[in-house]
C-alpha atoms as a PDB file:
ATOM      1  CA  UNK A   1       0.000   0.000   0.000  1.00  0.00           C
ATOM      2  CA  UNK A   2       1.413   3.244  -0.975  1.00  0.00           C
ATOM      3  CA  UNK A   3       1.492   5.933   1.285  1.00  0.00           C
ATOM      4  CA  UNK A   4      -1.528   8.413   0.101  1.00  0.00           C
ATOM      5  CA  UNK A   5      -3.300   5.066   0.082  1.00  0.00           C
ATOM      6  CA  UNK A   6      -2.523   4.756   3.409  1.00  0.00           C
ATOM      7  CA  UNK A   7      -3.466   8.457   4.436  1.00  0.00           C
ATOM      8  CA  UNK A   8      -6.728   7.853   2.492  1.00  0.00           C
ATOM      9  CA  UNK A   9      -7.502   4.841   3.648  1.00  0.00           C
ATOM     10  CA  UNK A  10      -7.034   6.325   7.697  1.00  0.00           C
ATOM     11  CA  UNK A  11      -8.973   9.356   6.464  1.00  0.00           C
ATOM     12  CA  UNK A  12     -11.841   7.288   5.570  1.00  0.00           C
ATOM     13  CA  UNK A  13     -11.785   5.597   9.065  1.00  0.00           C
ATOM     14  CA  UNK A  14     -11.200   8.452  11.012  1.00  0.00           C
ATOM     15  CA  UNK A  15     -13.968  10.082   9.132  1.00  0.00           C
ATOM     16  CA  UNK A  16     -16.629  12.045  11.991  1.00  0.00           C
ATOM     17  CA  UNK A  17     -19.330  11.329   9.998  1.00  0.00           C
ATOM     18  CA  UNK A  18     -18.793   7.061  10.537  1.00  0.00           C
ATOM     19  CA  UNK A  19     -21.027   5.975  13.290  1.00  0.00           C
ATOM     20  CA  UNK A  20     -18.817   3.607  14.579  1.00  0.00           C
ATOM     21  CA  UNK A  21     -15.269   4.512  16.305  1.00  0.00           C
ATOM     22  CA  UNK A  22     -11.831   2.668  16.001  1.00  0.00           C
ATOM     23  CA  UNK A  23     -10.517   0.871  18.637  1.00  0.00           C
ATOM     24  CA  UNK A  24      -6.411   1.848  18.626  1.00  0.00           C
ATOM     25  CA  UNK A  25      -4.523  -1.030  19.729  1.00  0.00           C
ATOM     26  CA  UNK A  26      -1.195   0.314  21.562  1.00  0.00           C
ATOM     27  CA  UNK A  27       1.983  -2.106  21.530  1.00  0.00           C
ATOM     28  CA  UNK A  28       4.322  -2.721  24.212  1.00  0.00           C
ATOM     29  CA  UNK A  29       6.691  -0.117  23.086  1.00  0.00           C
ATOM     30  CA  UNK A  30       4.310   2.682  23.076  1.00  0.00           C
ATOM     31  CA  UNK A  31       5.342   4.317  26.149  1.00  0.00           C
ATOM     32  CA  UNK A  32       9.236   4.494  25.371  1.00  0.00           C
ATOM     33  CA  UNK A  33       8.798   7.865  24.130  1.00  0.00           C
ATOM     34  CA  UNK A  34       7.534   9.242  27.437  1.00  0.00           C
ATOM     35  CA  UNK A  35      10.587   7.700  29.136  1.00  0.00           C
ATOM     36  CA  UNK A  36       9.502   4.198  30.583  1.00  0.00           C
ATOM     37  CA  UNK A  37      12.503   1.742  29.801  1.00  0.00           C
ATOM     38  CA  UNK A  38      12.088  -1.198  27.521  1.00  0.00           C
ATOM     39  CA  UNK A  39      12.364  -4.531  28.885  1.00  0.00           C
ATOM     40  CA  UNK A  40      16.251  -5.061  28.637  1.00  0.00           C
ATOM     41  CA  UNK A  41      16.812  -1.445  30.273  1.00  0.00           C
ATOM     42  CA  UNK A  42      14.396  -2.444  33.082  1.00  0.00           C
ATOM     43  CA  UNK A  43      16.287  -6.016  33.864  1.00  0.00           C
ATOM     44  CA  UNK A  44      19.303  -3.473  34.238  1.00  0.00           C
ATOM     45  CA  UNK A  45      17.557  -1.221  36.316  1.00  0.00           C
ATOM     46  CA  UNK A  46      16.050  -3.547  38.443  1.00  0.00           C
ATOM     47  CA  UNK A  47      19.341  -5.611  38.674  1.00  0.00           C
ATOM     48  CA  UNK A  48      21.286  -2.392  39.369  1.00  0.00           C
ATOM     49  CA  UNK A  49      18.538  -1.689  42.691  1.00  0.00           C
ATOM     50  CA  UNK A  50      18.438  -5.259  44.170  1.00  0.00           C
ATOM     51  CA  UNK A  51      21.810  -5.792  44.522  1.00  0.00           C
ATOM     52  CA  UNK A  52      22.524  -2.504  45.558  1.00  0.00           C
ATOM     53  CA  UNK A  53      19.547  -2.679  48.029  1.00  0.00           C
ATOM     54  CA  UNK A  54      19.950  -6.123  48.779  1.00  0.00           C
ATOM     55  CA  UNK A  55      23.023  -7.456  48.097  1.00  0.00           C
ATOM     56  CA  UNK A  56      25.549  -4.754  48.942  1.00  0.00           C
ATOM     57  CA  UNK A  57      23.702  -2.997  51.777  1.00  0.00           C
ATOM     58  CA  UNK A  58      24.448   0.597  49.575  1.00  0.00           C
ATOM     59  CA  UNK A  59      21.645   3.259  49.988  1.00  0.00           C
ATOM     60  CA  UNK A  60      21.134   4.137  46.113  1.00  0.00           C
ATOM     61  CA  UNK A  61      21.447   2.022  43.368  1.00  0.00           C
ATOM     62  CA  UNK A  62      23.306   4.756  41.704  1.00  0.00           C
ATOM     63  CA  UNK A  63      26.467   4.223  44.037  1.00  0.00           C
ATOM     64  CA  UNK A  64      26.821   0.492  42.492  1.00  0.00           C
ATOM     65  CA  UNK A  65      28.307   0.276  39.133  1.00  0.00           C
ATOM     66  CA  UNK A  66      25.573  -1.064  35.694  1.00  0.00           C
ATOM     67  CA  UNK A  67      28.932  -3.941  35.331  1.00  0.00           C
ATOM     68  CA  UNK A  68      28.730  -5.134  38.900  1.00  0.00           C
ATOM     69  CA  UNK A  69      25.662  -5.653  39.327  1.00  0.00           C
ATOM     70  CA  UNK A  70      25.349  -7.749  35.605  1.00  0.00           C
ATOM     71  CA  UNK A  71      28.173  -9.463  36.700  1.00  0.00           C
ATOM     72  CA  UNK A  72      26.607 -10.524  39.925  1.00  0.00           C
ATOM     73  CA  UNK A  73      23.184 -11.276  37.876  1.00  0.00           C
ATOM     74  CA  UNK A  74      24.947 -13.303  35.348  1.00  0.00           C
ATOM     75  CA  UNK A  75      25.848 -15.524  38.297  1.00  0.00           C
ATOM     76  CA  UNK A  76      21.969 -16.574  38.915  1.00  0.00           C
ATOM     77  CA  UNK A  77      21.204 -20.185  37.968  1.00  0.00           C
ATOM     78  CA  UNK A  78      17.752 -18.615  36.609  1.00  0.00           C
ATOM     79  CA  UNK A  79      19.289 -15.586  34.554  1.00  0.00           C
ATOM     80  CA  UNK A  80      19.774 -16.120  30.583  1.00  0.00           C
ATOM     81  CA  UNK A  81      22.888 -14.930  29.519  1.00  0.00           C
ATOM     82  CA  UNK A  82      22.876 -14.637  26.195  1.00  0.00           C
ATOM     83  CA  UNK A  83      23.404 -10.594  25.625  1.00  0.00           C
ATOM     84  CA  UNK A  84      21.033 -10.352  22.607  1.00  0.00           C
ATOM     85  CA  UNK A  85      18.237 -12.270  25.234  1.00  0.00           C
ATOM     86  CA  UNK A  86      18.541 -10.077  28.003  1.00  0.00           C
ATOM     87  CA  UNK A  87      14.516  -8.346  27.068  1.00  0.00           C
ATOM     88  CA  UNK A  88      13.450 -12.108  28.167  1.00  0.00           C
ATOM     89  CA  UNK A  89      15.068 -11.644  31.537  1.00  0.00           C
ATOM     90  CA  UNK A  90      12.426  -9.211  32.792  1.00  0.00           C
ATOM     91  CA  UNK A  91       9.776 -11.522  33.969  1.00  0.00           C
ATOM     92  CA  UNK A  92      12.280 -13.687  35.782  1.00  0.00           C
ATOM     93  CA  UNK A  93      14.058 -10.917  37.148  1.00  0.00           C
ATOM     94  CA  UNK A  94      10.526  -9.557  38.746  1.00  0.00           C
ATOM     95  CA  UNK A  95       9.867 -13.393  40.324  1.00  0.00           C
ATOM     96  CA  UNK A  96      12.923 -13.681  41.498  1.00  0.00           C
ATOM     97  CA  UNK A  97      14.332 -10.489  42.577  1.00  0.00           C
ATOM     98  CA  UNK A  98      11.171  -8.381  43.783  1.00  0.00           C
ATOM     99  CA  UNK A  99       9.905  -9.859  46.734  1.00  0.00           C
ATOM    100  CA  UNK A 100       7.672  -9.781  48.586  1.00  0.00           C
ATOM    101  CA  UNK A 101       4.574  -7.994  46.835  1.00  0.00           C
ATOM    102  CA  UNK A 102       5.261  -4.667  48.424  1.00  0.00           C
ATOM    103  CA  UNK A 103       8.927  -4.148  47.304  1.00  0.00           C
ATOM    104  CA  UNK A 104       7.993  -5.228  43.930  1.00  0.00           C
ATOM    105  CA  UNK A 105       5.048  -2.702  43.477  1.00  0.00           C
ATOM    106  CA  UNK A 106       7.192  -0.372  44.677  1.00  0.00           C
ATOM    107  CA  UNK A 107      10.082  -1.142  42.291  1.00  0.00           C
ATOM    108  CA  UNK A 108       8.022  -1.446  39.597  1.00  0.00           C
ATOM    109  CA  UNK A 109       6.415   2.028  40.056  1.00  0.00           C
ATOM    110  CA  UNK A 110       9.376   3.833  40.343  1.00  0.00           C
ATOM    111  CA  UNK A 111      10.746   2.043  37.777  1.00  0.00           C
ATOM    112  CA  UNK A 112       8.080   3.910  35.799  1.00  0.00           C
ATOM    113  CA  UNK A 113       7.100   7.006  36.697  1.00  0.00           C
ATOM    114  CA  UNK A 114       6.588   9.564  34.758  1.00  0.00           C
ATOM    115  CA  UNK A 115       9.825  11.753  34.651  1.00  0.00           C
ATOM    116  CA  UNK A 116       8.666  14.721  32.105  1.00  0.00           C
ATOM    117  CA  UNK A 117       6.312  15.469  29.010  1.00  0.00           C
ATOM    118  CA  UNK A 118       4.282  12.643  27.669  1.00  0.00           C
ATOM    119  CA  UNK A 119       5.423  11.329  24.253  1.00  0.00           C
ATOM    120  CA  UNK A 120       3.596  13.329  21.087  1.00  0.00           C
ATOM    121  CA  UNK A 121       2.012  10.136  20.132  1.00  0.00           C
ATOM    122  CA  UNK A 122       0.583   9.690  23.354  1.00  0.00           C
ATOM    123  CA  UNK A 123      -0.390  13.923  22.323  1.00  0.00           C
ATOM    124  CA  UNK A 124      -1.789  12.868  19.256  1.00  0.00           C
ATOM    125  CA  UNK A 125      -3.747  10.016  20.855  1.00  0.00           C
ATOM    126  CA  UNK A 126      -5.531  12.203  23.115  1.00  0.00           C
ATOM    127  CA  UNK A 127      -6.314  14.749  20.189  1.00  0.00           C
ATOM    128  CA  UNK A 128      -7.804  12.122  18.749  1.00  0.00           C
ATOM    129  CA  UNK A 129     -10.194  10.724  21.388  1.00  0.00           C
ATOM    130  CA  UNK A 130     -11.195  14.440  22.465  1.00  0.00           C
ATOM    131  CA  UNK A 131     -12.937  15.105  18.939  1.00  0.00           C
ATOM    132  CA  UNK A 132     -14.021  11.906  19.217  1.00  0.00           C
ATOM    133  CA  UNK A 133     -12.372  10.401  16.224  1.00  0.00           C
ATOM    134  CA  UNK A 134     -11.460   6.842  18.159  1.00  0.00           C
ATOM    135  CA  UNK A 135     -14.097   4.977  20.527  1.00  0.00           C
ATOM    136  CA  UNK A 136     -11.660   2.562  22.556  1.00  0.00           C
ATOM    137  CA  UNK A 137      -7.898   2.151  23.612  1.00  0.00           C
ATOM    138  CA  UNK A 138      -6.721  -0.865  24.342  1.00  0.00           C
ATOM    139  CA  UNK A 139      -2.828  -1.703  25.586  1.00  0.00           C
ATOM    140  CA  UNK A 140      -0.398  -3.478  26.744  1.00  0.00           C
ATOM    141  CA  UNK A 141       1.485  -1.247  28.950  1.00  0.00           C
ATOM    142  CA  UNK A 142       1.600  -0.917  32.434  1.00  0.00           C
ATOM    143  CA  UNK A 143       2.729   2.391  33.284  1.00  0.00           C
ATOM    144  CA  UNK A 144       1.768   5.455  34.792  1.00  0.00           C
ATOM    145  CA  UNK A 145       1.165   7.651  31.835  1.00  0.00           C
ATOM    146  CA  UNK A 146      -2.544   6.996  31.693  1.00  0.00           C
ATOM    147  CA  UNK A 147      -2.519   9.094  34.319  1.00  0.00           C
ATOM    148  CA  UNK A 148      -0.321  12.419  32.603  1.00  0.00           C
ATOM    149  CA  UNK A 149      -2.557  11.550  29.754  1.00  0.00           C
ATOM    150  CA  UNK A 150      -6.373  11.735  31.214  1.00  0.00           C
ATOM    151  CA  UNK A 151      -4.550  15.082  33.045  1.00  0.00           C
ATOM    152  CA  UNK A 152      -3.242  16.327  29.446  1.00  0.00           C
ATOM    153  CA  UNK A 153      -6.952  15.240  27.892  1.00  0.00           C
ATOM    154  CA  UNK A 154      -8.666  17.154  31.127  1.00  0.00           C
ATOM    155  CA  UNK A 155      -7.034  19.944  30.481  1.00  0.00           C
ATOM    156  CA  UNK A 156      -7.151  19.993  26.658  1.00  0.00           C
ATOM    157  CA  UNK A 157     -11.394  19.377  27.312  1.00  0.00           C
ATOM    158  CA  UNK A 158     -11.801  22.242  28.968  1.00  0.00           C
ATOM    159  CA  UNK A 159     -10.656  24.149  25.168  1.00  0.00           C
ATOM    160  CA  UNK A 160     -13.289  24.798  22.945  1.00  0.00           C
ATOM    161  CA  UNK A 161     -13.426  22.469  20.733  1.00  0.00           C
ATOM    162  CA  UNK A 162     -15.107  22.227  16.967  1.00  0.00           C
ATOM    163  CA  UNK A 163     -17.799  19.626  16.838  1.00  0.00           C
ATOM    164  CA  UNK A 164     -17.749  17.624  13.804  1.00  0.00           C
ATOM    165  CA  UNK A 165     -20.696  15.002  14.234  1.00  0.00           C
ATOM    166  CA  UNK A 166     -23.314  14.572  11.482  1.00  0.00           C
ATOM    167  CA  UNK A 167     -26.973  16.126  12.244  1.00  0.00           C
ATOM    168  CA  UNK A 168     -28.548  12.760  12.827  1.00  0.00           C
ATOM    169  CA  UNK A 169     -26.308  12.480  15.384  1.00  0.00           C
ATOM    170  CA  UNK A 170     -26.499  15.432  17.394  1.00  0.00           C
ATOM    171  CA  UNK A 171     -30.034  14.835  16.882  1.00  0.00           C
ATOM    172  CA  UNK A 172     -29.862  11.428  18.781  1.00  0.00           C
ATOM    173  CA  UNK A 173     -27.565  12.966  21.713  1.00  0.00           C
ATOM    174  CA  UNK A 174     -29.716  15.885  22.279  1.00  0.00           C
ATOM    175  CA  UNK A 175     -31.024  15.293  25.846  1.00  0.00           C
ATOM    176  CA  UNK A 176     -35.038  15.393  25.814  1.00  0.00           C
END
């Protein structure tokens, strides 16, 4: 598909004259942009924290060198080693390295929270469900964005806005 057929063909479902709404269908990498770490970052990360935390007895993870703490990782009988697999480390490194419940919640949220702007296409998203071009978002992600977002679309709601449904519409919305 060539790309005006592509921009027509998203026109056409876009379009705020369809009755029906898309449902947008974010991937696991969608939040990257706003600064949550992919998977291999976030075995680092979390590596990096238990064995400062845990291991060493060192108040902040920062005071223990990214090296050490692989090293020390690479030495679990659970841990793949293979450099180019370290992504597939992540759920292992959550079962066996944040426990109980309550250190691993709060790992895992400060792990991701939200350290400045949210990402334009999380911007563009939001444009999007505000003139009421998409219906549903569903996702894979588990961070605390949907929280800057909602704030972003609160704020940007409170705009006028240009309303672009068809008559029949409005018609059948009108409260009687």
């Amino acid at each position: 598909m060539s790309h005006v057929d592509t921009v027509r063909e998203l026109v056409s479902i876009l379009n705020p004259q369809n009755e029906a709404r898309p449902t947008v269908l974010l991937g696991a990498c969608a939040s990257f942009s706003s600064g949550v770490p992919l998977a291999d970052e976030s075995v680092k990360r979390i590596a990096r924290r238990y064995y400062a935390e845990r291991v060493t007895g060192k108040a902040l993870p920062e005071q223990v060198k990214t090296s050490e703490s692989l090293a020390w990782l690479a030495e679990q009988t659970w841990f793949i080693r293979d450099p180019s697999r370290l992504s597939e480390n992540f759920p292992l490194a959550v079962k066996h390295l944040l426990t109980p419940q309550a250190y691993r919640q709060k790992v895992l949220l400060d792990l991701i929270a939200l350290e400045g702007e949210i990402g334009a296409g999380y911007r563009h998203l939001s444009e999007l469900v505000l003139r009421g071009l998409v219906g549903t978002i569903l996702t894979t992600n588990f961070d605390t964005r949907r929280g800057a977002r909602t704030r972003f679309c609160r704020l940007r709601a409170r705009q006028p806005r240009r309303r672009s449904r068809s008559r029949s519409t409005r018609r059948r919305l009108r409260p009687r």
